[in-house]
Protein backbone atom coordinates (compact mmCIF):
# COMPACT_ATOMS: atom_id res chain seq x y z
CA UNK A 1 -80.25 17.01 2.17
CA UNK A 2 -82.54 14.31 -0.28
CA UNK A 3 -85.91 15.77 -0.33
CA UNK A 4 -88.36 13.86 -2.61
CA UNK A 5 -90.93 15.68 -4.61
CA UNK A 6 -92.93 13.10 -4.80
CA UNK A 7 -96.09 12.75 -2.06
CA UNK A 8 -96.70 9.41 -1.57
CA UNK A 9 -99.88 8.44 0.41
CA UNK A 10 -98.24 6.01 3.21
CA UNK A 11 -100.42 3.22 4.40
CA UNK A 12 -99.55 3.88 8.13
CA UNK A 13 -97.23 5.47 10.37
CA UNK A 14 -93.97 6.31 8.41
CA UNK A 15 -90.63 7.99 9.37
CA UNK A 16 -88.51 9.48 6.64
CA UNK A 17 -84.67 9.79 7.06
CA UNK A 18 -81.91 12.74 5.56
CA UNK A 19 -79.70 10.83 3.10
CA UNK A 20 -76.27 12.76 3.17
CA UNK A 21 -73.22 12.90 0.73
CA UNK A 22 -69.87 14.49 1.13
CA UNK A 23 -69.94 17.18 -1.40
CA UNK A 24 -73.35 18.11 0.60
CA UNK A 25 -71.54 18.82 4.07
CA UNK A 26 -71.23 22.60 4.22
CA UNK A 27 -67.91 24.09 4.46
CA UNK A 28 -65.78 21.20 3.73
CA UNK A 29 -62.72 22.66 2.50
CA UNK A 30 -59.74 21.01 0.80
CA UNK A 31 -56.32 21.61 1.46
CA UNK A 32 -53.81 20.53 -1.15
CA UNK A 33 -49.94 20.30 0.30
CA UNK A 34 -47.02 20.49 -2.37
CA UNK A 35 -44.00 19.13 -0.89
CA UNK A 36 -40.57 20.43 -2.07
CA UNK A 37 -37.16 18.25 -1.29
CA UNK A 38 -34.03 20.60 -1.46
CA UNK A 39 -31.44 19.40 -4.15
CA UNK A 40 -27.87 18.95 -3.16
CA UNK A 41 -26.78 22.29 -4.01
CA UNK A 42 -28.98 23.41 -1.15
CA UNK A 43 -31.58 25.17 -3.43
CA UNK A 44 -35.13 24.31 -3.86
CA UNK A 45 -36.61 22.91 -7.02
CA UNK A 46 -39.49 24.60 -8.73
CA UNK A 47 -41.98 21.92 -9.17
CA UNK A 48 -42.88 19.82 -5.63
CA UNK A 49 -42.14 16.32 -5.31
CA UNK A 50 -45.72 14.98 -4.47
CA UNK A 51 -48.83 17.10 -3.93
CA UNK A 52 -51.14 15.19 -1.30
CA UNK A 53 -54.94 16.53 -0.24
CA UNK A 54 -56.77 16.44 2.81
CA UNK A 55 -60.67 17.67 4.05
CA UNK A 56 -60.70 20.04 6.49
CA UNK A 57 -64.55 21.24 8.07
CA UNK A 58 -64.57 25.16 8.23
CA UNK A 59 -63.09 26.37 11.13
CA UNK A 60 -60.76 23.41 12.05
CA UNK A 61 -57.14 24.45 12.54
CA UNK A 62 -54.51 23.82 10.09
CA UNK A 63 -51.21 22.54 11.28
CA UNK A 64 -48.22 21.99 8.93
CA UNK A 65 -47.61 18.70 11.45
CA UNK A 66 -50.78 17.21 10.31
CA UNK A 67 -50.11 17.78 6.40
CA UNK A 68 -46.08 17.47 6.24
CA UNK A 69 -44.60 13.67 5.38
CA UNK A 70 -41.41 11.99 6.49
CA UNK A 71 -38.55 11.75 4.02
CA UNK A 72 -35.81 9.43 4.82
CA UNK A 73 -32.49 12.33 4.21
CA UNK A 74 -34.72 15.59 4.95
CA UNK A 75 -35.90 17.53 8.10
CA UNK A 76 -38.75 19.76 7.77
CA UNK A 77 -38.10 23.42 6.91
CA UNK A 78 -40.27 25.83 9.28
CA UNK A 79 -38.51 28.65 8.22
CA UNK A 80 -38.55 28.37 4.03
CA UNK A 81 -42.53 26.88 4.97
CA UNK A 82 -43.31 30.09 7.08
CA UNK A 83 -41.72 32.09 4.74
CA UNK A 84 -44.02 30.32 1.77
CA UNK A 85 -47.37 30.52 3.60
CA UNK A 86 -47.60 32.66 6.25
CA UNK A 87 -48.67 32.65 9.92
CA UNK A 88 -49.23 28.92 10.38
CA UNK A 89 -51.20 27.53 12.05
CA UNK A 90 -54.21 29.01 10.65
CA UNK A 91 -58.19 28.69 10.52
CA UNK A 92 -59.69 26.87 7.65
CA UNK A 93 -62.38 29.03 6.14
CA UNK A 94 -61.42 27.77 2.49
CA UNK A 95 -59.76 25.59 0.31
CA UNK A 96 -56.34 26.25 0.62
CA UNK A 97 -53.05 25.20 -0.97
CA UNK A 98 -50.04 24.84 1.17
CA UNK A 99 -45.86 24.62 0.18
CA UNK A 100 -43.73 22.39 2.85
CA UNK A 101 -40.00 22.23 2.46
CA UNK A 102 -37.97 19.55 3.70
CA UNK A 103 -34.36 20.45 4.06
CA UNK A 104 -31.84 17.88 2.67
CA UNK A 105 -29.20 17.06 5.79
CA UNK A 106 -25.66 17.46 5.89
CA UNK A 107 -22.36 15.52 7.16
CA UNK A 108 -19.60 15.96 7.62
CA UNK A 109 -16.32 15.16 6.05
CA UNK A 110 -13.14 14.96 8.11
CA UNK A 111 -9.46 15.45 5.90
CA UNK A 112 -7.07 13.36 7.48
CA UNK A 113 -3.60 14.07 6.49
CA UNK A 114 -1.39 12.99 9.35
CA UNK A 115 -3.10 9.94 9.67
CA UNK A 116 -0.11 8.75 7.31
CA UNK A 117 2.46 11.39 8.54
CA UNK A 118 2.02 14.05 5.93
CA UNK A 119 0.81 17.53 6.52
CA UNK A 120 -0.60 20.32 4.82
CA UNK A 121 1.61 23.05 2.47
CA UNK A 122 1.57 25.14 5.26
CA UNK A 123 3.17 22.76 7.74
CA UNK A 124 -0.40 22.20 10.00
CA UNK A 125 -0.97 18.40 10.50
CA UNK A 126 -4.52 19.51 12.06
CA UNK A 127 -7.57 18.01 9.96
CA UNK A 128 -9.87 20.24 7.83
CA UNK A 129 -13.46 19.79 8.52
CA UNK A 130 -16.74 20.38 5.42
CA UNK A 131 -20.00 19.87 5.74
CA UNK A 132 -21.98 18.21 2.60
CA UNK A 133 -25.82 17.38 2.17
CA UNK A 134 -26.29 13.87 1.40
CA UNK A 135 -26.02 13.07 -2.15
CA UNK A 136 -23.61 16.05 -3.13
CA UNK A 137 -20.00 15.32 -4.90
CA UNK A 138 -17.03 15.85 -2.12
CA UNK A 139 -14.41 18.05 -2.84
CA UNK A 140 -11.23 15.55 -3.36
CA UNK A 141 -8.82 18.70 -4.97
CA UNK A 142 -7.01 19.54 -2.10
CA UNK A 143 -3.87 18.33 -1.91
CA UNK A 144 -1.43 17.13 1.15
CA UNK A 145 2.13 16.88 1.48
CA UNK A 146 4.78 14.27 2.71
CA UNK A 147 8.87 14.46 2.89
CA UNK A 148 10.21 12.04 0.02
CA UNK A 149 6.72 11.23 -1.05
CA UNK A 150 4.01 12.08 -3.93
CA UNK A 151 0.65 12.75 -3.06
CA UNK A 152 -1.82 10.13 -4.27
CA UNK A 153 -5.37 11.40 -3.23
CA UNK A 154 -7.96 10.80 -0.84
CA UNK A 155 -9.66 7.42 0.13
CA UNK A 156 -11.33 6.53 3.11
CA UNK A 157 -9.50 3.46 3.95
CA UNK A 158 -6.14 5.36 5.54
CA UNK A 159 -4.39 1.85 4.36
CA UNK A 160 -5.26 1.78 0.60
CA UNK A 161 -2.99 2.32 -1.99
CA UNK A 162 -5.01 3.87 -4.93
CA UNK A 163 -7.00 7.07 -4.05
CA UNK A 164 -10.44 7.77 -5.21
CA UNK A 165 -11.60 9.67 -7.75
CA UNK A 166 -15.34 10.41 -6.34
CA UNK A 167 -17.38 10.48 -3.66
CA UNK A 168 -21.23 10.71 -3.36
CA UNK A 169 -21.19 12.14 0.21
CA UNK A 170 -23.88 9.00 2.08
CA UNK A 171 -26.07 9.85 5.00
CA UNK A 172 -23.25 9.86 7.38
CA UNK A 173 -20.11 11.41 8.15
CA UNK A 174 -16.86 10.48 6.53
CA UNK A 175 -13.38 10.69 7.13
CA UNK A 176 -10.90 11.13 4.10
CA UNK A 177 -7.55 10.20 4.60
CA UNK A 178 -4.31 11.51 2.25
CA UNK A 179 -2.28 8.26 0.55
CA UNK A 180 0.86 8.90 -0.20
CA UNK A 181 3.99 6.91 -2.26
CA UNK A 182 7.59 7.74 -2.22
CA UNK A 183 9.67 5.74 -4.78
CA UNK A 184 13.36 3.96 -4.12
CA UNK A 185 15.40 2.48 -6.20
CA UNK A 186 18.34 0.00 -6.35
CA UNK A 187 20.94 0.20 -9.41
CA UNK A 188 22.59 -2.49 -10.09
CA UNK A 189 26.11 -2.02 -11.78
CA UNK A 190 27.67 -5.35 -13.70
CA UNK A 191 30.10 -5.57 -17.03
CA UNK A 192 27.50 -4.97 -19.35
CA UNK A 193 25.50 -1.98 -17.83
CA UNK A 194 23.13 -0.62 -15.38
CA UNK A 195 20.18 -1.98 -14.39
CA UNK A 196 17.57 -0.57 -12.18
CA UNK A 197 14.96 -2.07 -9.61
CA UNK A 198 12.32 0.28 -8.57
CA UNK A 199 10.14 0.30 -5.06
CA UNK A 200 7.13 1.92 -4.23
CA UNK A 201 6.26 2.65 -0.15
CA UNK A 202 3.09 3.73 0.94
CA UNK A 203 2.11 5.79 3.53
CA UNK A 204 3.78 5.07 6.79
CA UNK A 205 5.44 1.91 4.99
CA UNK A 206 9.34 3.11 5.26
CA UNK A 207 10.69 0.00 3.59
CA UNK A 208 10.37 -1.71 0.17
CA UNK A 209 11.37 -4.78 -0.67
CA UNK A 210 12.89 -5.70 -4.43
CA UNK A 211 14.20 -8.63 -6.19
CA UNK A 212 18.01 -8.79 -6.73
CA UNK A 213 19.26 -9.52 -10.56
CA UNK A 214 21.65 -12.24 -11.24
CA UNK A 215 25.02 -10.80 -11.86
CA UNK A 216 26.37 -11.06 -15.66
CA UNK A 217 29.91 -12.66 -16.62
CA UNK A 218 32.79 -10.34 -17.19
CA UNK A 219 35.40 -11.18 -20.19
CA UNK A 220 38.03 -10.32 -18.37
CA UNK A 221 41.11 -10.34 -20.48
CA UNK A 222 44.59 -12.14 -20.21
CA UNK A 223 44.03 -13.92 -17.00
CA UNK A 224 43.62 -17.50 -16.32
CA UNK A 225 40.56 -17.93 -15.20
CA UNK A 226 37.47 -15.66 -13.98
CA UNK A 227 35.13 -16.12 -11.06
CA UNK A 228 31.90 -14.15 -10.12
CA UNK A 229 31.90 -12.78 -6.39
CA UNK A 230 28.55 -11.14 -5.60
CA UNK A 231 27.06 -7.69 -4.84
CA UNK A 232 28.78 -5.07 -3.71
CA UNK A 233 27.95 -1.46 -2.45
CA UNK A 234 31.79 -0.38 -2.51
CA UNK A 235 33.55 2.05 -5.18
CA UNK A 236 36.69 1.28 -4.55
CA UNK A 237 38.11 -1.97 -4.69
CA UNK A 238 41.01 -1.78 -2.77
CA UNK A 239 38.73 -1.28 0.73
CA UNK A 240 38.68 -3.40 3.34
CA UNK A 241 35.01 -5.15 2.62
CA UNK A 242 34.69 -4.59 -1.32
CA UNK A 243 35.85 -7.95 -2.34
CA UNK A 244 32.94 -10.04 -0.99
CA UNK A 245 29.31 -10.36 -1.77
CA UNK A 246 26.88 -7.87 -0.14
CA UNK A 247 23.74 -9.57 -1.01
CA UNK A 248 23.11 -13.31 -0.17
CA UNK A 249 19.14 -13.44 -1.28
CA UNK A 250 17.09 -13.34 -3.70
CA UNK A 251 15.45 -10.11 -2.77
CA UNK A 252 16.31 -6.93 0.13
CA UNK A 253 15.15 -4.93 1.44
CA UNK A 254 15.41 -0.78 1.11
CA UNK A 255 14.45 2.21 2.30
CA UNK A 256 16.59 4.86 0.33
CA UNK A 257 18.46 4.70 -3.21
CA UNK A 258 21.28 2.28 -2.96
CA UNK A 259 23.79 1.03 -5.63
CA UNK A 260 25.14 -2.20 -6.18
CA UNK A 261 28.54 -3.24 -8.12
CA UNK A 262 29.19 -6.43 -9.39
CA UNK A 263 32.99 -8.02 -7.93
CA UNK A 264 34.98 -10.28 -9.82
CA UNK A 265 37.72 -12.18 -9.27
CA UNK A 266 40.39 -13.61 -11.59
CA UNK A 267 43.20 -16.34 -11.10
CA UNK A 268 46.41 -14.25 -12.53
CA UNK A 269 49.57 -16.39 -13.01
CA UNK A 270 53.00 -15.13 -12.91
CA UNK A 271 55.52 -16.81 -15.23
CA UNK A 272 59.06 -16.63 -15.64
CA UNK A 273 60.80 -16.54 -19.25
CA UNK A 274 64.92 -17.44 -18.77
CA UNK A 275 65.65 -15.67 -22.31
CA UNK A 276 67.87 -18.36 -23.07
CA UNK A 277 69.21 -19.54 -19.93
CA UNK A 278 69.93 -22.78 -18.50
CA UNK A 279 66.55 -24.55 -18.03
CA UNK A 280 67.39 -26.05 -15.08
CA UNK A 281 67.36 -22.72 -13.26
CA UNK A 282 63.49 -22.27 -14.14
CA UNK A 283 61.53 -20.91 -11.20
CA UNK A 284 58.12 -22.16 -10.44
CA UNK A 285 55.31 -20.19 -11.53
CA UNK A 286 53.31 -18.04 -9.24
CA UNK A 287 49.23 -17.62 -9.17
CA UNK A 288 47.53 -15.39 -7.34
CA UNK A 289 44.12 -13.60 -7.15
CA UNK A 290 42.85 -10.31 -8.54
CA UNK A 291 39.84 -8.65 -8.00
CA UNK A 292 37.96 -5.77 -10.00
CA UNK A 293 34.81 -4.62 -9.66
CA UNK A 294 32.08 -2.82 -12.15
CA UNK A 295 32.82 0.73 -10.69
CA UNK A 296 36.01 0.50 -12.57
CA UNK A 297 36.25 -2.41 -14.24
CA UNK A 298 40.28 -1.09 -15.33
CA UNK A 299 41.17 -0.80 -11.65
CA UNK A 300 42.01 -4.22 -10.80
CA UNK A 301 43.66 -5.34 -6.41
CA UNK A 302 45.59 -8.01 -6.75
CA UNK A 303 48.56 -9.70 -4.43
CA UNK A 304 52.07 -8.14 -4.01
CA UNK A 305 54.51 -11.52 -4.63
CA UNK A 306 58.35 -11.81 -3.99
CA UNK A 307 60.34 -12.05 -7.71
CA UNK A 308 62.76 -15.17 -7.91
CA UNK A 309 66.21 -14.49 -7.73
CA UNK A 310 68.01 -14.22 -10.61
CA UNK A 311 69.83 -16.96 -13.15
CA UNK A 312 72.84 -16.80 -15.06
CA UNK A 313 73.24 -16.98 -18.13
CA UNK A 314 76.40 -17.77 -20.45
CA UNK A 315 76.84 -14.35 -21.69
CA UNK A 316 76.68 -12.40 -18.39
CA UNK A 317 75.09 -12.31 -15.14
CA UNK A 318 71.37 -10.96 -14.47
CA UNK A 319 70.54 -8.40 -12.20
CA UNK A 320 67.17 -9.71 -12.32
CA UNK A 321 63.85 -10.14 -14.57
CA UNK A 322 62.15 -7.52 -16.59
């Protein structure tokens, strides 16, 4: 209340009004509220995130829903709060100073490792559920297994290829799925060496497909001529289906280790040498073909032929050639 000291002598009827302030209301209490966001290893911090004041007159009642805030991620804590202050509500008879906690949520994170037909190292295909508050680093070590493949990680795209190497966990639940890769190869076998084609499947991908190499020339000695057949997957060349070519594109495809061998053919000429006899008893020549292939490149098939008959000569007869 403003009382004046001063007496003033009015010059008629006057009226004289209480000026009022704030800070001149009795009993008009402040309560300061420090508010205190859990980190993501579930634990409180020591200092509050924001402190935040409100009047109260003596005697009002003091609810924690008037004073707490909204935090996008966090869910007020009545339990840690209770636990803090007290019996709440409670009567405001002074200034007071309150702690509110605000509970960080958690998700979920589903592992998925059937999703691309692999299990666990115990033989379960069932997935493994964790919960995670928002903001906290996933647990990507555990590791899934798959016949004929490698493990590559988790992502959460079931079709990717790479797997990833961290995860924030967001304000939603997730789904991790295992990647996995199985290598296959194709060797390729030709006169001058090995060479091999690798493929890389992918989770339920089975097949691969690879990019054939051109075959290399063989110097195939004391024939006539040499020819270049094709791929072939047979070892031995005197089978039914190892002379001709396996592989008429550019590329096939796989889905387990194979091996290729290069065939070759060669024109092979049979010649007869009298050894001095009449000339005019020459028989023709005979050609045939022979086939080899880079198995065994000494193990040549060729084509059984009938021998002329023999010639005479003017010392004796022949019994034949040699």
């Amino acid at each position: 209340v403003l009382v004046t000291t001063s007496i003033v002598s009015p010059a008629g009827n006057t009226k004289l009004y209480a000026k009022y302030t704030t800070d001149s209301i009795e009993n008009n209490y402040t309560v300061t509220v420090e508010h205190f966001l859990m980190d993501t290893d579930g634990k409180y911090p020591d200092a509050p995130y924001e402190i935040t004041t409100k009047l109260y007159k003596s005697g009002a009642e003091l609810n924690v829903i008037d004073v707490a805030n909204d935090y996008d991620g966090y869910e007020y804590d009545s339990e840690k709060t209770k636990t803090a202050n007290g019996q709440l509500p409670a009567t405001v008879t002074q200034d007071i100073t309150l702690q509110v906690y605000y509970m960080r949520n958690r998700y979920t994170v589903t592992y998925n490792v059937s999703a691309n037909s692999g299990n666990w190292s115990d033989g379960s295909t069932k997935p493994v559920t964790k919960d995670y508050y928002w903001g906290q680093d996933v647990d990507l070590s555990s590791a899934a297994q798959k016949a004929d493949y490698d493990f590559l990680g988790w992502n959460t795209d079931s079709t990717a290829t790479e797997a990833i190497t961290s995860l924030t966990m967001p304000q939603e639940d997730v789904t991790l799925y295992a990647l996995y890769s199985g290598d296959v190869t194709a060797k390729f076998v030709d006169s001058l060496g090995v060479r091999t084609v690798t493929g890389t499947r992918y989770n339920n991908t089975k097949d691969v497909v690879i990019t054939v190499p051109d075959i290399r020339d063989y110097d195939w000695s004391n024939v006539t001529s040499t020819n270049t057949i094709g791929w072939n997957s047979n070892t031995d060349i005197n089978a039914a289906e190892s002379k001709k070519n396996e592989i008429t594109a550019d590329t096939i495809t796989i889905s387990s280790n194979v091996t290729y061998y290069a065939v070759y053919s060669a024109q092979v000429t049979l010649e007869y040498d009298l050894n001095g006899a009449d000339e005019s008893q020459q028989p023709e020549s005979v050609t045939v073909t022979a086939y080899t292939n880079a198995y065994d490149l000494t193990n040549a098939c060729g084509e059984k032929v009938t021998l002329a008959q023999a010639v005479k000569h003017t010392l004796e007869a022949q019994e034949g050639y040699i």
